[in-house]
N, C-alpha and C. Protein backbone atom coordinates (compact mmCIF):
# COMPACT_ATOMS: atom_id res chain seq x y z
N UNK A 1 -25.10 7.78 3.55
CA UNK A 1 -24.64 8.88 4.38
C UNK A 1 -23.83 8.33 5.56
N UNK A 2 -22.57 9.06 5.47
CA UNK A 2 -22.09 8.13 6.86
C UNK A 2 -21.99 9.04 7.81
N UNK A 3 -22.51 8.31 9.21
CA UNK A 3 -23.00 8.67 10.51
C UNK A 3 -21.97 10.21 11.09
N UNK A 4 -22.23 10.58 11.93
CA UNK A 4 -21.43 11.58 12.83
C UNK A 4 -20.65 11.20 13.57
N UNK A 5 -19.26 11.57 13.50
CA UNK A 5 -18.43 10.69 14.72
C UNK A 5 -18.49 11.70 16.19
N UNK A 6 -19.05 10.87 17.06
CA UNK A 6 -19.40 11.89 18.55
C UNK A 6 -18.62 11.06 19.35
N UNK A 7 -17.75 9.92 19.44
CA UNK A 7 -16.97 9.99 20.13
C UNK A 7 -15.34 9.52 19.99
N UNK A 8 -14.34 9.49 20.66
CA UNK A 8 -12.91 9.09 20.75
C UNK A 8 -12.85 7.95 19.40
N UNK A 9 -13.50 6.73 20.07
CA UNK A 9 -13.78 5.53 19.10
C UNK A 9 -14.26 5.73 17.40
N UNK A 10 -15.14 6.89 17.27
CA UNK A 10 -15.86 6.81 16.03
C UNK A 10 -14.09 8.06 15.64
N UNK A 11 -13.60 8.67 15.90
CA UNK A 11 -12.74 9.42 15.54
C UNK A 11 -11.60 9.00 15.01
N UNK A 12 -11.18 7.77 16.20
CA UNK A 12 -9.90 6.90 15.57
C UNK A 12 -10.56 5.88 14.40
N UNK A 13 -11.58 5.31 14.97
CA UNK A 13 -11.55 4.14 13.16
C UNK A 13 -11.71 4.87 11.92
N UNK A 14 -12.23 6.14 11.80
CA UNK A 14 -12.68 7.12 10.27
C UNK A 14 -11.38 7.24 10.15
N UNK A 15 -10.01 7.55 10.99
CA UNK A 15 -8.70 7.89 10.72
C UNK A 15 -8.16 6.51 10.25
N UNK A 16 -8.10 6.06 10.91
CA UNK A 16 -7.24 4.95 10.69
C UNK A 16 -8.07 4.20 9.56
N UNK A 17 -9.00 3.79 8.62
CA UNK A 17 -9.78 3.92 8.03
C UNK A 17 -9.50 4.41 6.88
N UNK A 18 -9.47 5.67 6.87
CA UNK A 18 -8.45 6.97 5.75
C UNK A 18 -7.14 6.63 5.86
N UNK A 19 -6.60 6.04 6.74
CA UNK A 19 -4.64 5.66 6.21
C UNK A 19 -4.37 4.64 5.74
N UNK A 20 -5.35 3.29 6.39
CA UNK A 20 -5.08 1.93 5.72
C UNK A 20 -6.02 1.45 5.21
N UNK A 21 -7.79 1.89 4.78
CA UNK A 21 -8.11 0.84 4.16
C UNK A 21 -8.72 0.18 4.66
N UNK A 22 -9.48 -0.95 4.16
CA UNK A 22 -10.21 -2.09 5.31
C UNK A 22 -9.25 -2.89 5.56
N UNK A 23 -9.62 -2.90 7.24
CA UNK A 23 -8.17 -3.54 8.23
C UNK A 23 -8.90 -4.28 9.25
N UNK A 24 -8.26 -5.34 9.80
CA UNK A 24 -8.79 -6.16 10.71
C UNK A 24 -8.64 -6.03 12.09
N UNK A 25 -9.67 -5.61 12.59
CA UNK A 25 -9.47 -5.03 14.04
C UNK A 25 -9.38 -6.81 15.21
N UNK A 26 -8.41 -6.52 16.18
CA UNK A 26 -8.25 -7.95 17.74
C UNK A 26 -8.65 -7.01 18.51
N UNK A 27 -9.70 -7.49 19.24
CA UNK A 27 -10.66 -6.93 20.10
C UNK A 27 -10.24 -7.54 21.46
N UNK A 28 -9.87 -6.94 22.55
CA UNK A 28 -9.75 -7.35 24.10
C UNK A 28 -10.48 -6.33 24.77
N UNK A 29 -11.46 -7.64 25.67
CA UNK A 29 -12.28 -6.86 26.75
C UNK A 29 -11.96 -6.71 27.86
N UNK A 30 -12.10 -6.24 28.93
CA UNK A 30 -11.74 -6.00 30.01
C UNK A 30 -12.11 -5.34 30.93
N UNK A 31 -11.94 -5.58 32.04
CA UNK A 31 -12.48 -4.91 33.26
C UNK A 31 -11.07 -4.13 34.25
N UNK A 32 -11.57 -2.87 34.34
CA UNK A 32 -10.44 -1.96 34.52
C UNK A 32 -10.84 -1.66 36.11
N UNK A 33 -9.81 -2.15 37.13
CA UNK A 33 -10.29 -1.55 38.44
C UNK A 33 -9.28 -1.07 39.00
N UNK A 34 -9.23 -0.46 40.49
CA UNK A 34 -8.27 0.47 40.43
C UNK A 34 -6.89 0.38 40.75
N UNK A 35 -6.37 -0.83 40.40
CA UNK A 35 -5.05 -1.33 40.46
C UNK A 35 -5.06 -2.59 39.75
N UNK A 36 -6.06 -2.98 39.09
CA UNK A 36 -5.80 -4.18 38.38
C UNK A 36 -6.38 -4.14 36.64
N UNK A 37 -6.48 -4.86 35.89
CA UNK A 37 -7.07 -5.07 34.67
C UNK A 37 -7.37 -6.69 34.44
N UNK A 38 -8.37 -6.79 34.21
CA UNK A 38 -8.77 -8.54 34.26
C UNK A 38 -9.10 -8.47 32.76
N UNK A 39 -8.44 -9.53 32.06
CA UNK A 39 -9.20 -9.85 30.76
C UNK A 39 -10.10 -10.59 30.27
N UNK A 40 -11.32 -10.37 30.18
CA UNK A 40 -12.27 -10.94 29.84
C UNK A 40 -12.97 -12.10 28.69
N UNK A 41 -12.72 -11.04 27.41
CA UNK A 41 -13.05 -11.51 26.53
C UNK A 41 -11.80 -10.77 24.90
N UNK A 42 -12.31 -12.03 24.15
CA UNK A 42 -11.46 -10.90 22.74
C UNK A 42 -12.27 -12.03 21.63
N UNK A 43 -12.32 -11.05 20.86
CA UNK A 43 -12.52 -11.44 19.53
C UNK A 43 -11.83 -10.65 18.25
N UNK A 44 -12.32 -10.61 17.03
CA UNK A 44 -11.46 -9.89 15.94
C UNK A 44 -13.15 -9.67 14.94
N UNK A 45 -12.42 -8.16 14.10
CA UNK A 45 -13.92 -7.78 12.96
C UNK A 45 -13.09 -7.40 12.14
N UNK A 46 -13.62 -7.44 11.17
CA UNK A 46 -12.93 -7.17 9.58
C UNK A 46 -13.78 -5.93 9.64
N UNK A 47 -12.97 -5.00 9.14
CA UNK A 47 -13.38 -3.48 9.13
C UNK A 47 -13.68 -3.01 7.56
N UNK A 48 -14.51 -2.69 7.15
CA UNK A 48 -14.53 -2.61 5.68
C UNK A 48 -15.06 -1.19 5.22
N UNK A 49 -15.31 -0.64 5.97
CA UNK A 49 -15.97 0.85 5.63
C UNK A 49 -15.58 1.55 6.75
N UNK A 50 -15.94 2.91 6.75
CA UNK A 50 -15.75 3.86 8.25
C UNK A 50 -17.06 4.19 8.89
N UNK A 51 -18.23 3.60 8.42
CA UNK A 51 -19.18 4.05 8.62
C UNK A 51 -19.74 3.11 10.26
N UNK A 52 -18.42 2.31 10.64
CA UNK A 52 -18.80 2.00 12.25
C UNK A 52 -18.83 2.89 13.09
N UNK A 53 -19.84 3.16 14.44
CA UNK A 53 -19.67 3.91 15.25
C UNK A 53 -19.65 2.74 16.46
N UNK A 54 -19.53 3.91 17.34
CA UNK A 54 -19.47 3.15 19.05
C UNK A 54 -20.20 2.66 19.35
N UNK A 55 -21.79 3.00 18.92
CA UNK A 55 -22.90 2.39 19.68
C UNK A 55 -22.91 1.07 18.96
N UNK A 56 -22.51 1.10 16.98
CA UNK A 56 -22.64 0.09 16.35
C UNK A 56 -21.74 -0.84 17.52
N UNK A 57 -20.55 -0.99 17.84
CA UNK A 57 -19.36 -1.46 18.78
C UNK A 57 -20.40 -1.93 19.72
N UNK A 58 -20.60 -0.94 20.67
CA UNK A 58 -21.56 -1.76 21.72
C UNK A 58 -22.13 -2.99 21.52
N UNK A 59 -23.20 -2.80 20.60
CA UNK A 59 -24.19 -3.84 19.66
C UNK A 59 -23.54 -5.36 19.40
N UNK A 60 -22.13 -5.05 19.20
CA UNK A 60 -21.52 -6.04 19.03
C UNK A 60 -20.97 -6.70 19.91
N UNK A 61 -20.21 -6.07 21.32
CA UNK A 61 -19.56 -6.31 22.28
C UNK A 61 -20.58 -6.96 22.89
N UNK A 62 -21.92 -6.44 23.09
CA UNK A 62 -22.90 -6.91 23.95
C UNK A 62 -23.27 -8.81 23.51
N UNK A 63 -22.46 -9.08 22.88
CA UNK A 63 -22.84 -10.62 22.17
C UNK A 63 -21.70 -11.61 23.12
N UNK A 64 -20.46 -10.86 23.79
CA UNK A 64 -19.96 -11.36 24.68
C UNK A 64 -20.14 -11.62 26.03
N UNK A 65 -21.00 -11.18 26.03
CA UNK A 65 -22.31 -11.85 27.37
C UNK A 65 -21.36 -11.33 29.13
N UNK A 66 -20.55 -10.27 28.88
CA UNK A 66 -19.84 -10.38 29.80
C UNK A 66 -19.69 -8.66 30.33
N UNK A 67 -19.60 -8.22 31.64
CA UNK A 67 -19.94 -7.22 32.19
C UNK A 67 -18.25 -6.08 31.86
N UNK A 68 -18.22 -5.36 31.02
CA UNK A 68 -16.66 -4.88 30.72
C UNK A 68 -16.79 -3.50 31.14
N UNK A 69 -15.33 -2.73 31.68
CA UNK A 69 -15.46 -1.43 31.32
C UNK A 69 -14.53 -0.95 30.24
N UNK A 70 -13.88 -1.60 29.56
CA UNK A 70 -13.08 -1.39 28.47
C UNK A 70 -12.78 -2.04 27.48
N UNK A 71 -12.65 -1.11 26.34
CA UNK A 71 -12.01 -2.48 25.49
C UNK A 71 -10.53 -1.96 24.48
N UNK A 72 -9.80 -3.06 24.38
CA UNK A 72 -8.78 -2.34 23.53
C UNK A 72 -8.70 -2.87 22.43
N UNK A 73 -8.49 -1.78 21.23
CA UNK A 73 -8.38 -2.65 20.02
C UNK A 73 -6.50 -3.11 19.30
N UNK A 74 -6.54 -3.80 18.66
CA UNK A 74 -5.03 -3.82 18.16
C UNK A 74 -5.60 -3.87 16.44
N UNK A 75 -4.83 -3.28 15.58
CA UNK A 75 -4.94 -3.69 13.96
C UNK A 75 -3.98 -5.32 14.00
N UNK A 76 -4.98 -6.01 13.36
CA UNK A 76 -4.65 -7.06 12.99
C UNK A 76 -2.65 -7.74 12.39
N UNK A 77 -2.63 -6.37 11.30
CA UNK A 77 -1.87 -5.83 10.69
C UNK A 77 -2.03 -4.86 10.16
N UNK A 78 -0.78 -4.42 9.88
CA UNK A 78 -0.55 -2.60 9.43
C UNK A 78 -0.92 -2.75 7.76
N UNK A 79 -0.93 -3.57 7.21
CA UNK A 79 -1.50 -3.77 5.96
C UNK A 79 -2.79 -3.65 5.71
N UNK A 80 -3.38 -3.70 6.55
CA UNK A 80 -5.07 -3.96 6.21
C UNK A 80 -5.65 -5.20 7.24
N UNK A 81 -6.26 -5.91 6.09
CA UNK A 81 -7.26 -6.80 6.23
C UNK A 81 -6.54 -8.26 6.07
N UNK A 82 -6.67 -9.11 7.20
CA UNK A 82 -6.17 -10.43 6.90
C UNK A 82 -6.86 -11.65 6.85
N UNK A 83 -7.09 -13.06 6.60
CA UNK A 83 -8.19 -13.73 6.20
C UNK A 83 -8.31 -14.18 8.05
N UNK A 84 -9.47 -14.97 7.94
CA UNK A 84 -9.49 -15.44 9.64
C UNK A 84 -8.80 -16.27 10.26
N UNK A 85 -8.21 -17.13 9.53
CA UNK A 85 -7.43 -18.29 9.47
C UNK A 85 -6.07 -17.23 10.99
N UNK A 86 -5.59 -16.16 9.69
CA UNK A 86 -4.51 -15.72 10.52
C UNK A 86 -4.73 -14.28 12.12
N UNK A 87 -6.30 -14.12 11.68
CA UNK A 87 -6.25 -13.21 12.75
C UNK A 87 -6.90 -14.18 14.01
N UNK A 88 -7.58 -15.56 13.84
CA UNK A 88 -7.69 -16.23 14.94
C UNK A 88 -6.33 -16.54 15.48
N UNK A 89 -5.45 -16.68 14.71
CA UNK A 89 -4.55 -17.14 15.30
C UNK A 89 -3.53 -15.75 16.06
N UNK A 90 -3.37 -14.87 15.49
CA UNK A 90 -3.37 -13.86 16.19
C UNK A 90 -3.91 -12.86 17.26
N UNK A 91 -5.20 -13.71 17.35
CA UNK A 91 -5.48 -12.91 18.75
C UNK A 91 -5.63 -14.01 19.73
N UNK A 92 -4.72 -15.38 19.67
CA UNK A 92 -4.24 -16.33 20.49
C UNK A 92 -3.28 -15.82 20.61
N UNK A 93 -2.02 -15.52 20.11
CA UNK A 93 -1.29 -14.94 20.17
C UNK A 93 -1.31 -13.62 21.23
N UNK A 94 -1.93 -12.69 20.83
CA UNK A 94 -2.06 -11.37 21.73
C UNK A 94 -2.58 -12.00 22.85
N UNK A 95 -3.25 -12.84 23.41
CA UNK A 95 -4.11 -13.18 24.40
C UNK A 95 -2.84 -13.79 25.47
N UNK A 96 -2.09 -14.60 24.80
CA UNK A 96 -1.12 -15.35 25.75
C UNK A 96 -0.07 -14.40 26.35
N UNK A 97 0.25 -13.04 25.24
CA UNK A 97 1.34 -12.57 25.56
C UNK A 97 0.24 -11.28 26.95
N UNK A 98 -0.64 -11.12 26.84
CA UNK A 98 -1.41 -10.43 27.95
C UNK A 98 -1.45 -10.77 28.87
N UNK A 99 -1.48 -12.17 29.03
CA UNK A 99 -1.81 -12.95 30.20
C UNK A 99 -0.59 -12.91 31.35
N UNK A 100 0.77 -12.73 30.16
CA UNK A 100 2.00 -12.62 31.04
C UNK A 100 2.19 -11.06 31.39
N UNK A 101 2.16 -10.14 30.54
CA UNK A 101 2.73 -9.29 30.60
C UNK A 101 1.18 -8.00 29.74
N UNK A 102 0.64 -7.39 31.21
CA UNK A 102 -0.64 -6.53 30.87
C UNK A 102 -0.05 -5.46 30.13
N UNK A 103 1.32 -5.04 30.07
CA UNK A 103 1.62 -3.36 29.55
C UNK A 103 1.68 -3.29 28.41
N UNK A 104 1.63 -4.85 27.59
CA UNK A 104 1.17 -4.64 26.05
C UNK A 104 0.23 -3.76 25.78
N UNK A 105 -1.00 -4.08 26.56
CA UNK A 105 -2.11 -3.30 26.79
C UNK A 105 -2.19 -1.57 25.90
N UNK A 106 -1.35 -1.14 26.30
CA UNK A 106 -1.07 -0.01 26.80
C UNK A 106 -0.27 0.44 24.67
N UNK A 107 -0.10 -0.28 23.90
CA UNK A 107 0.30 -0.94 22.70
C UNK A 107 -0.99 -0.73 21.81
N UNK A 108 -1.84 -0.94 22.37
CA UNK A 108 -3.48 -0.86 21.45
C UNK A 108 -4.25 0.09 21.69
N UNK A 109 -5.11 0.73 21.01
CA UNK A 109 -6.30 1.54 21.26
C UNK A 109 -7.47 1.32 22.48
N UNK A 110 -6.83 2.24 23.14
CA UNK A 110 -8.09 2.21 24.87
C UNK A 110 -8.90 2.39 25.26
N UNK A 111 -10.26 2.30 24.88
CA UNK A 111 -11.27 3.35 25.28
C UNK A 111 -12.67 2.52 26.49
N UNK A 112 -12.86 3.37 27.13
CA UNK A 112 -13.89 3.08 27.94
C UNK A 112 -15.15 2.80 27.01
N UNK A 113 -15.77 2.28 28.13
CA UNK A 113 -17.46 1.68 27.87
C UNK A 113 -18.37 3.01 27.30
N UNK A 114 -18.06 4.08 27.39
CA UNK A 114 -18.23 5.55 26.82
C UNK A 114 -17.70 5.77 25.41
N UNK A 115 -16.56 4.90 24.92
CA UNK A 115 -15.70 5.42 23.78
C UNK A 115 -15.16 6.22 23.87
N UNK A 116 -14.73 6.83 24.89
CA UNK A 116 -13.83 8.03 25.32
C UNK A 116 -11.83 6.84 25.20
N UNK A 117 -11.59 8.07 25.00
CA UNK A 117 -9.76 6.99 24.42
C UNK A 117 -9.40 6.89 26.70
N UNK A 118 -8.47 5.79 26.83
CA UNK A 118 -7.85 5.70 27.95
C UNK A 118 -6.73 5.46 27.90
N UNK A 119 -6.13 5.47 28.99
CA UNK A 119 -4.82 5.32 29.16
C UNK A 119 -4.12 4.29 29.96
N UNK A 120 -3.56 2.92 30.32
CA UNK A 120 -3.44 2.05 31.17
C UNK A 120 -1.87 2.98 31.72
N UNK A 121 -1.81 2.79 32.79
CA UNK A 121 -0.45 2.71 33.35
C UNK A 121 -0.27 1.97 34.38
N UNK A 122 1.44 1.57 34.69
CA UNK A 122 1.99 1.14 35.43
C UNK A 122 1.74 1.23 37.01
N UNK A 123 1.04 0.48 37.70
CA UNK A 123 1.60 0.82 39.46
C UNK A 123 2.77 0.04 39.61
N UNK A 124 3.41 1.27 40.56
CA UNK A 124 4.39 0.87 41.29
C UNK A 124 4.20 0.20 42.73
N UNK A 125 5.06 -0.99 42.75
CA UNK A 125 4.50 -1.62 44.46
C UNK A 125 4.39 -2.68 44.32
């Protein structure tokens, strides 16, 4: 039986899920304050069913030992599922290009420590 989706998070992976298939999610953590975004942590999960929810997410995030209020996801690729070889190396990739330039950010799936979806924007100043 697969679970109830009750929030933002459980809504987008059952979709995206239903369009591509098992797909490899790059995970960036982060701490969202009120003019800045610090990046914390990232890792990557091979997605193979829709039957993940948020709290499952939590469960998992909580293994990064680190205090977040957000996290964003990116698909690995628009194809699906890729072996680890290439999504480690791809979320070196995403990690370096963050470090320069946060509005990638804004490029991936947003959601608070709630699973509610967010939105990053630009300050001016």
């Amino acid at each position: 039986m697969i679970p109830e989706c009750t929030t933002d998070f459980d809504d987008w992976l059952v979709e995206t899920f239903d369009r591509v298939g098992s797909f490899t999610l790059l995970i960036i953590l982060i701490d969202v304050g009120e003019t800045t975004v610090t990046l914390l942590a990232s890792s990557y999960l091979h997605v193979i069913g829709n039957e993940t929810r948020w709290a499952d997410m939590i469960d998992l995030l909580s293994g990064a030992k680190v205090s977040w209020s957000g996290a964003v996801f990116f698909q690995g690729d628009r194809a699906g599922l890729i072996d680890d070889d290439t999504a480690s190396q791809r979320l070196a990739e995403l990690a370096r290009h963050l470090h320069r330039d946060r509005s990638i950010l804004s490029h991936g799936e947003f959601f608070n420590s709630h699973g509610l979806r967010m939105k990053i924007q630009t300050v001016d100043g």
